[in-house]
C-alpha atoms as a PDB file:
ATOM      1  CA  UNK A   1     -57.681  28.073  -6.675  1.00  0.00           C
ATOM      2  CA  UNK A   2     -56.523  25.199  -4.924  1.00  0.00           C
ATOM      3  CA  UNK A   3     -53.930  24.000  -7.375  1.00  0.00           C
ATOM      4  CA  UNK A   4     -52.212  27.799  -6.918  1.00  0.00           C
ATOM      5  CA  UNK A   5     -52.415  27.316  -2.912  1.00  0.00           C
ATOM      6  CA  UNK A   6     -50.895  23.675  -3.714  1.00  0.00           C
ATOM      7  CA  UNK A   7     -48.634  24.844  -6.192  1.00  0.00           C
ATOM      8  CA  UNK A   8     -47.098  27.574  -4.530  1.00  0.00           C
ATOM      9  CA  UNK A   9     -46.786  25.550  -1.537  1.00  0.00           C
ATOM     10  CA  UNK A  10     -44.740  23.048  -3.132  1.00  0.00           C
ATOM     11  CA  UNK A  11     -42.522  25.431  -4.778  1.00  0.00           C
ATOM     12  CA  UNK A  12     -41.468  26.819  -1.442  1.00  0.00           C
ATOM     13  CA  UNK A  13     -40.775  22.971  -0.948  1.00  0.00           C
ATOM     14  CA  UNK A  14     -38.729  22.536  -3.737  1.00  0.00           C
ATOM     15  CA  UNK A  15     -36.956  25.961  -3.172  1.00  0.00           C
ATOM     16  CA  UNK A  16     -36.122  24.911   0.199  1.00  0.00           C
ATOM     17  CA  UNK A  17     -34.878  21.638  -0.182  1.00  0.00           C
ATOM     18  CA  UNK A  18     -32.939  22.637  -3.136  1.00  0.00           C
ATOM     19  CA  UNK A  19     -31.429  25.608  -0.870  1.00  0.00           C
ATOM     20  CA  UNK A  20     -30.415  22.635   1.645  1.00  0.00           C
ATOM     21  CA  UNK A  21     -28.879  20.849  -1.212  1.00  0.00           C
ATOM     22  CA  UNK A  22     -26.856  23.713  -1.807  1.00  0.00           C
ATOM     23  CA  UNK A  23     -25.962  24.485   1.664  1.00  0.00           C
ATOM     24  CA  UNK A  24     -24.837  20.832   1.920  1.00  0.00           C
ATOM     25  CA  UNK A  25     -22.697  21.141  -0.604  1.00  0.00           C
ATOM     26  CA  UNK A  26     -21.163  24.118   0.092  1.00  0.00           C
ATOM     27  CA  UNK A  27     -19.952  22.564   3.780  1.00  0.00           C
ATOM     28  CA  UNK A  28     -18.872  19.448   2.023  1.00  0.00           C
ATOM     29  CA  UNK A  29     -16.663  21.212  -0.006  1.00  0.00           C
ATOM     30  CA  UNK A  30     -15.835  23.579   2.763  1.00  0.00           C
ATOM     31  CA  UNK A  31     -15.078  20.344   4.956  1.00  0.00           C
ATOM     32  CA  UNK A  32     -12.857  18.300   2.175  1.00  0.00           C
ATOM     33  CA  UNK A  33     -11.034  21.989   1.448  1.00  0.00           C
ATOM     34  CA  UNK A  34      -9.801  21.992   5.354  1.00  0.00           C
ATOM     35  CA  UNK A  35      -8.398  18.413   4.961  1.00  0.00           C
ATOM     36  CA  UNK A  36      -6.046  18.913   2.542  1.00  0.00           C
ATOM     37  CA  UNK A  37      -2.850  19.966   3.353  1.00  0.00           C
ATOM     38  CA  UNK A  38      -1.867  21.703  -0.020  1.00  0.00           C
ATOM     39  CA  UNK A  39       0.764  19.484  -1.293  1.00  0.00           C
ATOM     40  CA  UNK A  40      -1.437  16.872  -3.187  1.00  0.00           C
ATOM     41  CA  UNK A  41      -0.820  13.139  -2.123  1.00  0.00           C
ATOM     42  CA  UNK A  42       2.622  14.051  -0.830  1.00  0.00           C
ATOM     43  CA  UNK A  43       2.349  11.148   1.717  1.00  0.00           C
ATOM     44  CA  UNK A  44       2.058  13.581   4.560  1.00  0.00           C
ATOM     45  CA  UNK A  45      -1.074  14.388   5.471  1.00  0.00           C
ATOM     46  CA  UNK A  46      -1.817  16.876   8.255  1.00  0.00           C
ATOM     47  CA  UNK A  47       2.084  18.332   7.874  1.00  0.00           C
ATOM     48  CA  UNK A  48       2.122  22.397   7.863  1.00  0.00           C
ATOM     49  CA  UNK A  49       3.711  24.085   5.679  1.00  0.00           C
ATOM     50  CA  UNK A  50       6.533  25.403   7.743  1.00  0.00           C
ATOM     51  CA  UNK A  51       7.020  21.546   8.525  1.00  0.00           C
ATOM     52  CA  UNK A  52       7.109  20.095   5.303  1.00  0.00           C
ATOM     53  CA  UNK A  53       9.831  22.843   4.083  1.00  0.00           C
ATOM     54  CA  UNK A  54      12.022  21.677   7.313  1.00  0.00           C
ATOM     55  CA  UNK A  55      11.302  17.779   5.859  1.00  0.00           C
ATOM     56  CA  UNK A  56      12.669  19.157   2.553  1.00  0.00           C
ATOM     57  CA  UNK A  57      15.172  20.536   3.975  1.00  0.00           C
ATOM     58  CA  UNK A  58      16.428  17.869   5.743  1.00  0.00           C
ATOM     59  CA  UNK A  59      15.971  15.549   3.342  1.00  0.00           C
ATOM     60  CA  UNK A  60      18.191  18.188   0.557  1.00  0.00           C
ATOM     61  CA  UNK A  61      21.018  17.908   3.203  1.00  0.00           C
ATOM     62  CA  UNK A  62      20.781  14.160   3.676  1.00  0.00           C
ATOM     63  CA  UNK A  63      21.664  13.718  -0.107  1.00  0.00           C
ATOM     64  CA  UNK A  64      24.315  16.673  -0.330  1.00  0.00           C
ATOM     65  CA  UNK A  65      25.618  14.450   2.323  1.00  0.00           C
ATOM     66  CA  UNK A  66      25.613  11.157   0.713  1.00  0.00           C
ATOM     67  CA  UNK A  67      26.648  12.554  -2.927  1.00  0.00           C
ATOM     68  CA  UNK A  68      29.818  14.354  -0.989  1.00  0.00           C
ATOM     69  CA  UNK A  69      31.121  11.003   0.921  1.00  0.00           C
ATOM     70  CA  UNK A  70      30.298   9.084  -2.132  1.00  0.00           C
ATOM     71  CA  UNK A  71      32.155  11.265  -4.080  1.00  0.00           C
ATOM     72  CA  UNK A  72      34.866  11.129  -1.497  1.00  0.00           C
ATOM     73  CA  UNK A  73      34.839   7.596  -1.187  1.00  0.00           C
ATOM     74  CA  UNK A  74      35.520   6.899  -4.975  1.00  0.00           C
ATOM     75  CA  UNK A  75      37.586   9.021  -5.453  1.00  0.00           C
ATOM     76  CA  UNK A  76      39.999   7.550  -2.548  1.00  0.00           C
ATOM     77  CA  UNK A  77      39.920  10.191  -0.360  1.00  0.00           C
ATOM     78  CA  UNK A  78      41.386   9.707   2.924  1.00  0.00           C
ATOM     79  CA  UNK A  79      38.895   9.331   5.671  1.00  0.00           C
ATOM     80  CA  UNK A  80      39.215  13.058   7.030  1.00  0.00           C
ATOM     81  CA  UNK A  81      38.260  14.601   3.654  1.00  0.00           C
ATOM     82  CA  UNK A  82      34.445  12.596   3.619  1.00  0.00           C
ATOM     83  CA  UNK A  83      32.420  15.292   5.007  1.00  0.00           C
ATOM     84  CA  UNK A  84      31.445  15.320   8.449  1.00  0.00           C
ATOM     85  CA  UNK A  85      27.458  15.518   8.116  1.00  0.00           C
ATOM     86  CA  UNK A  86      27.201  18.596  10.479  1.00  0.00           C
ATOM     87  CA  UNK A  87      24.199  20.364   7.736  1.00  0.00           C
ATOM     88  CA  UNK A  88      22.620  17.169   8.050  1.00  0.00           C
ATOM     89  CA  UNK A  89      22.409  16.999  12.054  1.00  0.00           C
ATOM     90  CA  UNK A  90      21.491  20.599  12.211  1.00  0.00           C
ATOM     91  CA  UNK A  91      18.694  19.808   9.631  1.00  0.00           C
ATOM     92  CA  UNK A  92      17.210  17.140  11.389  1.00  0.00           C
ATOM     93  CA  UNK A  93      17.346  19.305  14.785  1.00  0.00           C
ATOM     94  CA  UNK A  94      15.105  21.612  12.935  1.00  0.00           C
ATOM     95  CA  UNK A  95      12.189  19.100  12.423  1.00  0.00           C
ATOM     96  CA  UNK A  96       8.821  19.091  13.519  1.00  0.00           C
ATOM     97  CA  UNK A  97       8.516  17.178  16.652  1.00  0.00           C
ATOM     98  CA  UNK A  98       6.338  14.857  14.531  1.00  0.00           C
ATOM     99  CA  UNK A  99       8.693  13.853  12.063  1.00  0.00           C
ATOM    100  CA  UNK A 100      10.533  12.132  15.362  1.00  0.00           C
ATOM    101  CA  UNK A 101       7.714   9.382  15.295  1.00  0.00           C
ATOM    102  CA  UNK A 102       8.396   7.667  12.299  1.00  0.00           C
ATOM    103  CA  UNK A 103      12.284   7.365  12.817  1.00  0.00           C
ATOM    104  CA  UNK A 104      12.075   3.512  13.818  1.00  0.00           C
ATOM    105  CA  UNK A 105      11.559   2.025  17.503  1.00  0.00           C
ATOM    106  CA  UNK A 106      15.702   2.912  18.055  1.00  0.00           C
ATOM    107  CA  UNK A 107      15.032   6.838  18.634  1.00  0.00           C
ATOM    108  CA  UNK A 108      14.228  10.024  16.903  1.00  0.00           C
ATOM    109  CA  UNK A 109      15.537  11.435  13.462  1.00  0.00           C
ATOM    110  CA  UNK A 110      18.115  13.003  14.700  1.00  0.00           C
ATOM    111  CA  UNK A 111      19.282  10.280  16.640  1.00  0.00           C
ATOM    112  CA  UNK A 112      18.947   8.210  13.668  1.00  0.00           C
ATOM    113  CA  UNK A 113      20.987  11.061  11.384  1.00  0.00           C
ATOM    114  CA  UNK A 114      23.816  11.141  13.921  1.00  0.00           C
ATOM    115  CA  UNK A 115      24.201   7.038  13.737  1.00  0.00           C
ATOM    116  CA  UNK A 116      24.163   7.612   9.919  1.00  0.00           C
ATOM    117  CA  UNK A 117      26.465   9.915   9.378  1.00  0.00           C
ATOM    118  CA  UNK A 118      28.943   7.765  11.696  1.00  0.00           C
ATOM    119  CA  UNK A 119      28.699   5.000   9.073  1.00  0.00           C
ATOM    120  CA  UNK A 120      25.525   2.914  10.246  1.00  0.00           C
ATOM    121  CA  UNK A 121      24.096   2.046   7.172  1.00  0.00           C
ATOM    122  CA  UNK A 122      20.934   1.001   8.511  1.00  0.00           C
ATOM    123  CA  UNK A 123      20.407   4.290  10.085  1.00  0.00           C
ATOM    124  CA  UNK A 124      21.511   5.688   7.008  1.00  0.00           C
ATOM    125  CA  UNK A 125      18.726   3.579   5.066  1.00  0.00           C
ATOM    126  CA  UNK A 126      15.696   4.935   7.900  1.00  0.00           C
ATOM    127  CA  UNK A 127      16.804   8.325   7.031  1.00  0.00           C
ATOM    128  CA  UNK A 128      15.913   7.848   3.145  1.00  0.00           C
ATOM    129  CA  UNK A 129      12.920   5.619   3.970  1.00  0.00           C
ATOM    130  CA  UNK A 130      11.673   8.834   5.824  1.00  0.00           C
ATOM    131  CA  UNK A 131      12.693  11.287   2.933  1.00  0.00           C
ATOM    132  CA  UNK A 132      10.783   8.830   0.533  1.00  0.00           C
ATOM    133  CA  UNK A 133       7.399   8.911   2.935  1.00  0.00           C
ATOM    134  CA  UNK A 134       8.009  12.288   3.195  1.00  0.00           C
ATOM    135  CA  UNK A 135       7.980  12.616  -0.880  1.00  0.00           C
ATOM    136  CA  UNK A 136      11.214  13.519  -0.844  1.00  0.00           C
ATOM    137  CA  UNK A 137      12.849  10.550  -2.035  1.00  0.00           C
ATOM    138  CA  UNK A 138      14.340  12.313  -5.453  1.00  0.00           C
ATOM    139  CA  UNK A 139      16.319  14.223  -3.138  1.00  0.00           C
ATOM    140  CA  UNK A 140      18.105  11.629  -1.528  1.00  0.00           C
ATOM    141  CA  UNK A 141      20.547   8.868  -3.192  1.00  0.00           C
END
């Protein structure tokens, strides 16, 4: 009599910490499922969607850019046939306000685009360094 008392008091033991075990794991999951952002190890963590499409964006205008001057420049183009960069300013207008953080201690993206598409080639060089963090360095030259 005793070892059905004892045993089905331990069941109820084992049922309920197994039932925590499972809870546990359910909110683990649950918890690592909010923290990812969807994109895999993009570099970006935390970016929305709706941000990381503006990034691309960007980042697809920055290299239209630099494959139409190159272009341009080999092919000895005077200087008013290089394009003037205009999709690329309006691009990085378009960015998440958080995007303006990483553009260097000199200012925000699009301060950094405009100074690029002037000729600074160190501004031009920020601008891909924040494509490639972005993981959107194929996209660029």
């Amino acid at each position: 009599m005793y070892m059905e008392h004892g045993g089905g008091r331990g069941g109820r033991i084992v049922r309920r910490v197994a039932g925590a075990v499972v809870v546990a794991a359910v909110v683990a999951g649950l918890v690592s499922g909010c923290s990812s952002d969807g994109f895999g190890d993009s570099g970006d963590s935390g970016a929305s969607e709706m941000d990381r499409a503006w990034q691309e964006s960007y980042c697809r205008e920055l290299g239209s850019w630099q494959r139409a001057r190159n272009s341009a420049t080999e092919e000895g183009a005077e200087s008013d046939a290089v394009p003037d960069g205009d999709a690329v300013v309006s691009a990085a207008r378009q960015l998440p306000s958080a995007a303006y953080e990483g553009a260097g201690h000199d200012g925000s993206m699009l301060d950094v685009t405009v100074m690029a598409v002037r000729g600074d080639t160190n501004a031009e060089g920020e601008a891909v360094a924040y494509c490639s963090a972005a993981g959107f360095e194929t996209l660029t030259r």
